[in-house]
C-alpha atoms as a PDB file:
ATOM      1  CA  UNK A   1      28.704  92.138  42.269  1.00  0.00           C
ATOM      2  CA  UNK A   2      32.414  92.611  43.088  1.00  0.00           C
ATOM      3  CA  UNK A   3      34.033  89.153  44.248  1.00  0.00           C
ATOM      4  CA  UNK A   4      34.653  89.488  48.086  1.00  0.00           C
ATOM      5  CA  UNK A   5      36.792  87.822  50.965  1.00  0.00           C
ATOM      6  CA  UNK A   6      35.977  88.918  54.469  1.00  0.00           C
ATOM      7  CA  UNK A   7      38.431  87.137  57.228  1.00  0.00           C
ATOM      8  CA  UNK A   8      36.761  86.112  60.656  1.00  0.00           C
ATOM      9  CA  UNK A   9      38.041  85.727  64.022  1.00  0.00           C
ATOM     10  CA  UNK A  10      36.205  82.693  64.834  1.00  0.00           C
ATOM     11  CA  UNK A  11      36.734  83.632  68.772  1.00  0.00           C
ATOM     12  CA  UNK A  12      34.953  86.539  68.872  1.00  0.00           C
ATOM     13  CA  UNK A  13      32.829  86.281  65.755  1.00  0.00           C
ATOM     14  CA  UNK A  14      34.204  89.726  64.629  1.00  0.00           C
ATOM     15  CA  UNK A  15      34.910  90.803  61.032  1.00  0.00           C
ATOM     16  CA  UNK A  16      39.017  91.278  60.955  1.00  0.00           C
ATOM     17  CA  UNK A  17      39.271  93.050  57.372  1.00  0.00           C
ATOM     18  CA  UNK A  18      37.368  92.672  53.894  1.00  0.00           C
ATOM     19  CA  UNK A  19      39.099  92.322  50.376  1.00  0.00           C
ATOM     20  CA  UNK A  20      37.424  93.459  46.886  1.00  0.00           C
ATOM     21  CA  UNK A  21      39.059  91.852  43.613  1.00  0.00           C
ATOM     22  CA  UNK A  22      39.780  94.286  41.477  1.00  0.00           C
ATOM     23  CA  UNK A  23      38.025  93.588  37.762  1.00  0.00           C
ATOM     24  CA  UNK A  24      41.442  92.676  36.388  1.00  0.00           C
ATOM     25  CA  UNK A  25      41.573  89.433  38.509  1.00  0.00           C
ATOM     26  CA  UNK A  26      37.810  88.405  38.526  1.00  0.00           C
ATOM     27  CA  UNK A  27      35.937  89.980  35.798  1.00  0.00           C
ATOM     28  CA  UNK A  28      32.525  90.090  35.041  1.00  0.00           C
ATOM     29  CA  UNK A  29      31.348  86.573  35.041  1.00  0.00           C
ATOM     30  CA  UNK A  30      33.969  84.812  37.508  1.00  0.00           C
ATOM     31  CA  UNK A  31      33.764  82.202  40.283  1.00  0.00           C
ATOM     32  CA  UNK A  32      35.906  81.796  42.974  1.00  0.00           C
ATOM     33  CA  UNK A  33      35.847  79.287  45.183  1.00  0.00           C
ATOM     34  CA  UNK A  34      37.660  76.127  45.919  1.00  0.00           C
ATOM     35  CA  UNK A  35      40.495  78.346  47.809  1.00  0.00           C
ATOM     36  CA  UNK A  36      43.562  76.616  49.892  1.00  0.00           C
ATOM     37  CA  UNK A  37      46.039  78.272  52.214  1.00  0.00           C
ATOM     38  CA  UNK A  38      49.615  78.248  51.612  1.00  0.00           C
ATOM     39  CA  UNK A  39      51.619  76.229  54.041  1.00  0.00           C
ATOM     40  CA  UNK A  40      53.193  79.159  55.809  1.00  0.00           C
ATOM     41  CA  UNK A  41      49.986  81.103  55.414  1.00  0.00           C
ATOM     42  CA  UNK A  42      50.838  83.896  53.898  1.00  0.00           C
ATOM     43  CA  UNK A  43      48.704  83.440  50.494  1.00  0.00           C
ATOM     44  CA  UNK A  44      45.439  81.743  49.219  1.00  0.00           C
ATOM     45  CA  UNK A  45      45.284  80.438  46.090  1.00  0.00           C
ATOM     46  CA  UNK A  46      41.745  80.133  44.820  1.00  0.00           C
ATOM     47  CA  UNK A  47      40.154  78.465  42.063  1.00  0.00           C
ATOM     48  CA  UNK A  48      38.435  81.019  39.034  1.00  0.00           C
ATOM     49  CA  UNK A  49      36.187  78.246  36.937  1.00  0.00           C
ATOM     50  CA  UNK A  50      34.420  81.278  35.244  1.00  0.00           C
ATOM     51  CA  UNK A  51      31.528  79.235  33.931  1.00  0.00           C
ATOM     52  CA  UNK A  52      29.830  82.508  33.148  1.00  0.00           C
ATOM     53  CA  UNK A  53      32.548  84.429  31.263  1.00  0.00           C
ATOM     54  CA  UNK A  54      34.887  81.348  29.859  1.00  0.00           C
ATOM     55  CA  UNK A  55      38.321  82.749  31.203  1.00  0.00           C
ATOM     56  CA  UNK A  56      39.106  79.812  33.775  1.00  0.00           C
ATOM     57  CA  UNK A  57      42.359  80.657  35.950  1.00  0.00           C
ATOM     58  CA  UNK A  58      43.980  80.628  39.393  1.00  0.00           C
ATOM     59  CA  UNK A  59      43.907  83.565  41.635  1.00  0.00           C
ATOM     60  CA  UNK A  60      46.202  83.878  44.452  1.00  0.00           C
ATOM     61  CA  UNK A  61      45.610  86.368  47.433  1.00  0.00           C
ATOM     62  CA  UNK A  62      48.572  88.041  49.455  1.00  0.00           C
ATOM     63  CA  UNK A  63      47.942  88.232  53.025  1.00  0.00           C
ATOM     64  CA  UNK A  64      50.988  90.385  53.690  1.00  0.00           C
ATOM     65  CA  UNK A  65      50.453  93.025  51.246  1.00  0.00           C
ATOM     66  CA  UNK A  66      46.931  92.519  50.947  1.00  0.00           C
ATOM     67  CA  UNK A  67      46.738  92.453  47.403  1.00  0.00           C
ATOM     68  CA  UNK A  68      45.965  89.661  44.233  1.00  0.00           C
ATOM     69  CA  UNK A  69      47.009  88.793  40.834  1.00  0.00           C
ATOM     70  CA  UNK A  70      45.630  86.702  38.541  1.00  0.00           C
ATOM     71  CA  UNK A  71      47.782  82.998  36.811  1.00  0.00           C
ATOM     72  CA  UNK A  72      47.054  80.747  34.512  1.00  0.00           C
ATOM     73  CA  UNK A  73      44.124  82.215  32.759  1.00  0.00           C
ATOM     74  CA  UNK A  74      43.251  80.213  29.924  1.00  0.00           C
ATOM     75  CA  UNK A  75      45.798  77.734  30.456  1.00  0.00           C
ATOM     76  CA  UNK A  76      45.716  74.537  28.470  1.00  0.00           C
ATOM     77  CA  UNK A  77      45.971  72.367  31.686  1.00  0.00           C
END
């Protein structure tokens, strides 16, 4: 299945807008998770360990533009 983030309002329990990663940033095989929120909140940047398909990375999430790119994939750190 297609990697999704769905964004709450935790007020009125209502579903504010839903994001699908393209395949580019999480392929067959990823796992996000581990996500933080930039200090001015404006992006995410979330953790890709890709157990499954061996192409660990960082994703990071644009709340402005409402779109993602994928850094440091395969990275020696």
């Amino acid at each position: 299945h297609t990697p999704m983030l769905y964004v709450f309002n935790l007020n009125t329990n209502k579903l504010l807008y839903r994001y699908a990663f393209p395949s580019t940033v999480a392929p067959l095989g990823s796992m996000l998770n581990d996500f933080n929120v930039a200090p001015n909140g404006q992006h995410l940047y979330i953790a890709e360990t890709s157990i499954f398909g061996g192409h660990p990375g960082l994703v990071i999430y644009s709340v402005a533009s409402n779109t993602s790119w994928r850094v440091l994939s395969d990275h020696s750190s």
